[in-house]
PDB file of N, CA and C in Angstrom:
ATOM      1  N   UNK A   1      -1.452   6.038  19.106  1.00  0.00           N
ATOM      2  CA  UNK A   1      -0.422   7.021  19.342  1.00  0.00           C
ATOM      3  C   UNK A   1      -0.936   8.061  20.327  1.00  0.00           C
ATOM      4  N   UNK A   2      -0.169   8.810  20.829  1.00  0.00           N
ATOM      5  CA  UNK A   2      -0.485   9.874  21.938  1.00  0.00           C
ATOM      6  C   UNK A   2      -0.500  11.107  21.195  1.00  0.00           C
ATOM      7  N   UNK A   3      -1.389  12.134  21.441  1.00  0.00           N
ATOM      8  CA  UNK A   3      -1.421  13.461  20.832  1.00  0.00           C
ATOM      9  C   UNK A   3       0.001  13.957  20.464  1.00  0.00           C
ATOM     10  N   UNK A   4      -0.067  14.324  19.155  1.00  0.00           N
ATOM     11  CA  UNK A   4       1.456  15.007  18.667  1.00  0.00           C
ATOM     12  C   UNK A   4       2.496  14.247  18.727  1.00  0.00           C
ATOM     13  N   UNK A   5       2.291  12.853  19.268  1.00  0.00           N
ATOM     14  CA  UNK A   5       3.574  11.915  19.058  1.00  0.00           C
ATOM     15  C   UNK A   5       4.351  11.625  18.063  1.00  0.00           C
ATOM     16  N   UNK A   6       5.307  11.505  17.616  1.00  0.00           N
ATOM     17  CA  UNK A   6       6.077  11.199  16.402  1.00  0.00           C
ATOM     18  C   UNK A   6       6.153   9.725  15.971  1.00  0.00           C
ATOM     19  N   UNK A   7       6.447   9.256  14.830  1.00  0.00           N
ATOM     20  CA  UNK A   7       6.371   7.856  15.001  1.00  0.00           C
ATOM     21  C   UNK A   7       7.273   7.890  12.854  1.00  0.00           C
ATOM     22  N   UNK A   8       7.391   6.534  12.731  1.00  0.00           N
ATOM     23  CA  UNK A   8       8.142   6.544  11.873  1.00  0.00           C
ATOM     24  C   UNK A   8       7.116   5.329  10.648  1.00  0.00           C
ATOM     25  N   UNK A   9       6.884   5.434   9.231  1.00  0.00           N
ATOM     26  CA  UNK A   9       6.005   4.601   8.573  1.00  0.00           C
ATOM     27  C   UNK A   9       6.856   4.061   7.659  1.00  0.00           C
ATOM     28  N   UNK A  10       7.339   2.838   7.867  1.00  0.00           N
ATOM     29  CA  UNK A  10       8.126   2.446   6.816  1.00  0.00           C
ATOM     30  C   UNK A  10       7.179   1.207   5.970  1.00  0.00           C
ATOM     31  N   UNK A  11       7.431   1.659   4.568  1.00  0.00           N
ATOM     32  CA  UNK A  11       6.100   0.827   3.392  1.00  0.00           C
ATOM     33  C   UNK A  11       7.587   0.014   2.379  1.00  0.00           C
ATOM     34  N   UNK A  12       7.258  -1.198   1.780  1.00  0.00           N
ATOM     35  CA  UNK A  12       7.996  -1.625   0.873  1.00  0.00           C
ATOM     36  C   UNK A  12       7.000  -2.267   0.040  1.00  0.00           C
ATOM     37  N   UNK A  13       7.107  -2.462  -1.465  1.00  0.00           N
ATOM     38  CA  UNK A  13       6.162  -2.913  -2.320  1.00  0.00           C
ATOM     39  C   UNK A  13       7.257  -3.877  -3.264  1.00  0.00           C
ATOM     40  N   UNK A  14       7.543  -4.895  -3.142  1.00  0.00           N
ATOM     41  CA  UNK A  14       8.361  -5.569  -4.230  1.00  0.00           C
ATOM     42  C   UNK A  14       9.871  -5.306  -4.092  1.00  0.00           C
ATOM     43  N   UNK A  15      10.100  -4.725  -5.350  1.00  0.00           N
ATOM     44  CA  UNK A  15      11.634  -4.139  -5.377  1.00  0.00           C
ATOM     45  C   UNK A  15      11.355  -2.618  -5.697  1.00  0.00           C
ATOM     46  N   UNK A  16      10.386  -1.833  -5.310  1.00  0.00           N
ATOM     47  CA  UNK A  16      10.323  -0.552  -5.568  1.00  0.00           C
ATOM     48  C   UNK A  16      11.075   0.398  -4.481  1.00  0.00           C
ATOM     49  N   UNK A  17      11.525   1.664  -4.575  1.00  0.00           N
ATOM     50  CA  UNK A  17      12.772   2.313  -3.605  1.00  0.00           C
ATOM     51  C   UNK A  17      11.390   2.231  -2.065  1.00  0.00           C
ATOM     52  N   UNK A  18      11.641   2.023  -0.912  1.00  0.00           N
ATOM     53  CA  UNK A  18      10.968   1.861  -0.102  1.00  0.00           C
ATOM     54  C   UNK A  18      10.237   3.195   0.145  1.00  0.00           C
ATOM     55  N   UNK A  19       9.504   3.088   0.997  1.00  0.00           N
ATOM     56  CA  UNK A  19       8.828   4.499   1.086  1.00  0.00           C
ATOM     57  C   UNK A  19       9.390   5.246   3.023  1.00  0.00           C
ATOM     58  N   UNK A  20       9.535   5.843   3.457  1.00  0.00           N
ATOM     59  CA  UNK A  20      10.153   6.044   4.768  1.00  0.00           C
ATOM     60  C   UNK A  20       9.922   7.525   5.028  1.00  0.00           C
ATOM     61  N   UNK A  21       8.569   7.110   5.650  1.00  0.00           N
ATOM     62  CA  UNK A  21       7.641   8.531   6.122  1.00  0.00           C
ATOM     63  C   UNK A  21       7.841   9.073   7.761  1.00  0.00           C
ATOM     64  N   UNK A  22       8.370   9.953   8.527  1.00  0.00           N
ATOM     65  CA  UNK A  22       7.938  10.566   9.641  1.00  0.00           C
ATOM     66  C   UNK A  22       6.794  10.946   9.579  1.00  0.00           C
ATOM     67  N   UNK A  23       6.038  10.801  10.575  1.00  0.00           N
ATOM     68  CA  UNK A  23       4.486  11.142  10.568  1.00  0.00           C
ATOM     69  C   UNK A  23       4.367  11.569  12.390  1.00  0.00           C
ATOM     70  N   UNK A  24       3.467  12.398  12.345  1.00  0.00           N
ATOM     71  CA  UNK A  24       3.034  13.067  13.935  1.00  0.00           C
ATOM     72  C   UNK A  24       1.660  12.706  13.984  1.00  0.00           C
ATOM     73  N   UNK A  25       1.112  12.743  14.688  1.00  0.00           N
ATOM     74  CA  UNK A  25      -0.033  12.541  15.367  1.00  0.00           C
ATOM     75  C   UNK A  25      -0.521  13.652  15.338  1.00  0.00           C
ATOM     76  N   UNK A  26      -2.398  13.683  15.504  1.00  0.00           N
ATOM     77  CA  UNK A  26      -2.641  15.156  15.534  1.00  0.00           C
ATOM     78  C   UNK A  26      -3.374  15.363  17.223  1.00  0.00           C
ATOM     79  N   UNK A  27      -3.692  16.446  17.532  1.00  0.00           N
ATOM     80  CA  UNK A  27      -4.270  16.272  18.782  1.00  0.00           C
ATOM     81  C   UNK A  27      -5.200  15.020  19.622  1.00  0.00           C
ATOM     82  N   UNK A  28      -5.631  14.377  18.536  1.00  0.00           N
ATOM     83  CA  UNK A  28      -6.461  13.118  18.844  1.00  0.00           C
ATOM     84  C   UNK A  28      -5.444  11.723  18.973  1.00  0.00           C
ATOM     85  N   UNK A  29      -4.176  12.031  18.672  1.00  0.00           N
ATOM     86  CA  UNK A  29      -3.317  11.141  18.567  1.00  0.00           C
ATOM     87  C   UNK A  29      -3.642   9.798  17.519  1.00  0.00           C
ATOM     88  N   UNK A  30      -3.858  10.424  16.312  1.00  0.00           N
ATOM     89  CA  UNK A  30      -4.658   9.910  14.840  1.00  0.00           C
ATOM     90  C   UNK A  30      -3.549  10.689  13.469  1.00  0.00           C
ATOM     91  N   UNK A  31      -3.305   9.944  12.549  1.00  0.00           N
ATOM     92  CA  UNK A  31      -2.562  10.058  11.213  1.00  0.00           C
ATOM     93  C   UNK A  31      -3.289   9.750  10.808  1.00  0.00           C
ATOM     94  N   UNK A  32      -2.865   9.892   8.904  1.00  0.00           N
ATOM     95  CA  UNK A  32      -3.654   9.098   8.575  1.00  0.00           C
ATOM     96  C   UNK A  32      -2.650   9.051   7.020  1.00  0.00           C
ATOM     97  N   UNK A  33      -2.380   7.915   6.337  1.00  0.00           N
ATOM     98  CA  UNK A  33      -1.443   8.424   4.990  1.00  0.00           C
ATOM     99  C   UNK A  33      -2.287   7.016   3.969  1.00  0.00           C
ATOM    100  N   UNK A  34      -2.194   7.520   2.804  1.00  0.00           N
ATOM    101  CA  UNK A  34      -3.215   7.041   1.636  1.00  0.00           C
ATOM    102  C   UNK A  34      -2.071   6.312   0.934  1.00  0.00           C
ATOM    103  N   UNK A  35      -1.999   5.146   0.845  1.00  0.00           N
ATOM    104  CA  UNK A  35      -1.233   4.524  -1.124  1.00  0.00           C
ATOM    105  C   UNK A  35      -1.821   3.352  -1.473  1.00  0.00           C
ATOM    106  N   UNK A  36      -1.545   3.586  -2.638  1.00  0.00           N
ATOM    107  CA  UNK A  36      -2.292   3.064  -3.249  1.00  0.00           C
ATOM    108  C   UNK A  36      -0.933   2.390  -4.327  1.00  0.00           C
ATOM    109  N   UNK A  37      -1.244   0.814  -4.295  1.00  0.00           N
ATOM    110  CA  UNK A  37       0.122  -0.278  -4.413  1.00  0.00           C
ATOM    111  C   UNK A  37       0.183  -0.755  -5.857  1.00  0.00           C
ATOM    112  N   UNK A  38      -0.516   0.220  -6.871  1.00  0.00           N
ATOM    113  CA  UNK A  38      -0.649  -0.406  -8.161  1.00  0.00           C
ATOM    114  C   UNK A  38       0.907  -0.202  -8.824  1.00  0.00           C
ATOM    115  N   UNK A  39       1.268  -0.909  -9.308  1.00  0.00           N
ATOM    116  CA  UNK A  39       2.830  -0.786  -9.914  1.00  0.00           C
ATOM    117  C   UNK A  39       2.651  -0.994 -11.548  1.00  0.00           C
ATOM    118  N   UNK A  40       3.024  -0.388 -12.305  1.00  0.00           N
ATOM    119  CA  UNK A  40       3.237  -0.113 -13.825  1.00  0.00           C
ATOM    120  C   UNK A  40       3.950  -1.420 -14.604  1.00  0.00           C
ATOM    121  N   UNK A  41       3.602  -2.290 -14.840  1.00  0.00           N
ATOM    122  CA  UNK A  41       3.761  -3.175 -15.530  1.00  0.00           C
ATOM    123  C   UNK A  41       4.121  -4.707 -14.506  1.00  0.00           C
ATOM    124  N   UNK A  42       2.928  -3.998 -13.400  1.00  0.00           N
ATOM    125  CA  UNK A  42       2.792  -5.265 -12.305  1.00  0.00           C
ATOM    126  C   UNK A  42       1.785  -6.042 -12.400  1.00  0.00           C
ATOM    127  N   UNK A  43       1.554  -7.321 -12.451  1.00  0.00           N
ATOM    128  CA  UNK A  43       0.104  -7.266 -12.469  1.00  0.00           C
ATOM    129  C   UNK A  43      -0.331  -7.971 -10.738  1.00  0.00           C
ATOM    130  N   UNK A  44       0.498  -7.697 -10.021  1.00  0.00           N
ATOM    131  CA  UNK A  44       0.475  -7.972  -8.018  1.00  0.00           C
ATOM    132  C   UNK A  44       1.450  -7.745  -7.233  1.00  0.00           C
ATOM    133  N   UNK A  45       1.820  -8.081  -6.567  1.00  0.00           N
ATOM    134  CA  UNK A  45       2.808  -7.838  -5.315  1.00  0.00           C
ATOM    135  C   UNK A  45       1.963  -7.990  -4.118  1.00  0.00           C
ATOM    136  N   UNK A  46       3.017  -7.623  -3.223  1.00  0.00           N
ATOM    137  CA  UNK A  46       3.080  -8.006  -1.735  1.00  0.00           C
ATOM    138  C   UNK A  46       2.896  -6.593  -1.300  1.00  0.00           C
ATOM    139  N   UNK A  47       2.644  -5.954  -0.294  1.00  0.00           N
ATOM    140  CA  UNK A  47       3.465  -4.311   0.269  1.00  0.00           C
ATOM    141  C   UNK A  47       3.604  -4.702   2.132  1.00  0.00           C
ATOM    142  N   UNK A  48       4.286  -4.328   2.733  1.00  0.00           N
ATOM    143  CA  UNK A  48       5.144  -4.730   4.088  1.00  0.00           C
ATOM    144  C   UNK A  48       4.651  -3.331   4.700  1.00  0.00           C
ATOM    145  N   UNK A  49       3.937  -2.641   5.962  1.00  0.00           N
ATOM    146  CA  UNK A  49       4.272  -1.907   6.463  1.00  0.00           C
ATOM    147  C   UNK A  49       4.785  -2.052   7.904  1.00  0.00           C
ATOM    148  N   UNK A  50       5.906  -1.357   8.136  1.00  0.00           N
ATOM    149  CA  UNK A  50       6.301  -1.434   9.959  1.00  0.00           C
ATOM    150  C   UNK A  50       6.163   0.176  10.569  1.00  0.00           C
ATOM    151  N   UNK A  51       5.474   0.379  11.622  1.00  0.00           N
ATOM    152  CA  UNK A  51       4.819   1.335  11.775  1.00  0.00           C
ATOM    153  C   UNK A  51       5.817   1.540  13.261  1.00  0.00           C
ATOM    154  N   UNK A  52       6.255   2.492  13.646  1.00  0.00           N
ATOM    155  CA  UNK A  52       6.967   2.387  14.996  1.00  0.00           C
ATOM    156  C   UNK A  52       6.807   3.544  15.713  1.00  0.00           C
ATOM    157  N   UNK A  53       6.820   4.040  17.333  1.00  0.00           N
ATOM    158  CA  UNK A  53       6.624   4.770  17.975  1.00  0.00           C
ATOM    159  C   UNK A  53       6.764   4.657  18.986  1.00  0.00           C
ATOM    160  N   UNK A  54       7.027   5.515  19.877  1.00  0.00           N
ATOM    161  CA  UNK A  54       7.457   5.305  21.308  1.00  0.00           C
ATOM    162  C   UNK A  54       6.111   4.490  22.021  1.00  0.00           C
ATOM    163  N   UNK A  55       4.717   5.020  21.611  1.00  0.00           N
ATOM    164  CA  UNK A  55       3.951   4.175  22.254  1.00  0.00           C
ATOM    165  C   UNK A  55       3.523   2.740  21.271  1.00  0.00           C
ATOM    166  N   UNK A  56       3.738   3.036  19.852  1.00  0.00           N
ATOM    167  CA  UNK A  56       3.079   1.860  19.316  1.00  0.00           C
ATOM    168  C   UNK A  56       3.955   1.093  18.094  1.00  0.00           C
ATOM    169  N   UNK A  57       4.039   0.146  17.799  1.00  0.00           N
ATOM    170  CA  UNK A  57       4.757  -0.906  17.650  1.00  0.00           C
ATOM    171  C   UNK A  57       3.689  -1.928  16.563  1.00  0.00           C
ATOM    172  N   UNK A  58       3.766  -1.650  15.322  1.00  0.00           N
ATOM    173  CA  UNK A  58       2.597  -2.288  14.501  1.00  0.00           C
ATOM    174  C   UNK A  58       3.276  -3.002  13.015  1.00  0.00           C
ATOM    175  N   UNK A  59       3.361  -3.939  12.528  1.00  0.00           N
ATOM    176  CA  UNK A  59       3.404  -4.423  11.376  1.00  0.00           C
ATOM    177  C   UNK A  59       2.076  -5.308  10.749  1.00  0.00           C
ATOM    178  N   UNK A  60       1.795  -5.119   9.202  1.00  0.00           N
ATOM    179  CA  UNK A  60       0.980  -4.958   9.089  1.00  0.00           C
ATOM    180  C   UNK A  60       1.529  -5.681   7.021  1.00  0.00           C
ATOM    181  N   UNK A  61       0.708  -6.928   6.308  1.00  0.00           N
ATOM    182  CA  UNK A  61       1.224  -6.974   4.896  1.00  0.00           C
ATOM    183  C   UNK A  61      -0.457  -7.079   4.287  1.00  0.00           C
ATOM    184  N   UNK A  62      -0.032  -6.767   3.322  1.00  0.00           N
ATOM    185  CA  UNK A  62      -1.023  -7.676   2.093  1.00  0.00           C
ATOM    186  C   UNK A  62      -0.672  -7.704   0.530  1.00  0.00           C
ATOM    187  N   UNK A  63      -1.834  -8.619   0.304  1.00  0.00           N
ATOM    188  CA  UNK A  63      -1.378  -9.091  -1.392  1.00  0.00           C
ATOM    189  C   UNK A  63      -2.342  -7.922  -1.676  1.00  0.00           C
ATOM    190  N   UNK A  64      -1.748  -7.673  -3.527  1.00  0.00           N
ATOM    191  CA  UNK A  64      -2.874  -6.717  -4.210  1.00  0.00           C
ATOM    192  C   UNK A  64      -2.373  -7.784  -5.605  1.00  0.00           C
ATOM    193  N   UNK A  65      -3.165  -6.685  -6.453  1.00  0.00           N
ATOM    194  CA  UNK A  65      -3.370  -8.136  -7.870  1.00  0.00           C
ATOM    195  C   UNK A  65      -4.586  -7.122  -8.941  1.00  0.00           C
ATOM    196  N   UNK A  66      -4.041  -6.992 -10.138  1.00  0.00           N
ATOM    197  CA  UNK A  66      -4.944  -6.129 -10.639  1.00  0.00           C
ATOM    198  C   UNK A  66      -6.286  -7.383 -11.621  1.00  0.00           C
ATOM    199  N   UNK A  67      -7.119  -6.926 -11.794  1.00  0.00           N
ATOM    200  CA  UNK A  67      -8.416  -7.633 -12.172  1.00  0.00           C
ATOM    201  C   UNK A  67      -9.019  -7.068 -13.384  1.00  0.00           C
ATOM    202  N   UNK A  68      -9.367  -8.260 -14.235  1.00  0.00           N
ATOM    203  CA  UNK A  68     -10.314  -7.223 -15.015  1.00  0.00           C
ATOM    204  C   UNK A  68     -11.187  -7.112 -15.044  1.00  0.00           C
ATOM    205  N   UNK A  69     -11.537  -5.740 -15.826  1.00  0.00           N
ATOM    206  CA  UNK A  69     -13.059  -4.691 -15.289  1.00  0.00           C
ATOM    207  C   UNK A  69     -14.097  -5.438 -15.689  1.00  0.00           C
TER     208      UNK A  69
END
């Protein structure tokens, strides 16, 4: 991304309400957003992100799956 650019973070995890973040860039043209995909009586899923911006253009999935300790 370009310094202070705007850009849009869209996250989906299963059938959970989607997540649909505006996010800016900071002078380094760098974000940065944390989740964490554990779901309450899940024991995995999928999560989808599409990341969009005038300069950048990113999709991005993975599996999660809980384990025992």
């Amino acid at each position: 991304m370009a310094p202070y650019e705007q850009g849009r973070y869209f996250l989906t995890n299963g059938d959970m309400k989607p997540i649909d973040w505006r996010v800016k860039a900071n002078g380094d043209g760098a974000f940065s957003r944390y989740y964490i995909p554990f779901r309450w009586n899940q024991r995995g899923g999928s999560v989808n992100v599409d990341f969009t911006s005038e300069s950048c253009n990113i999709a991005l999935a993975f599996d999660w799956a809980r384990t025992a300790p």
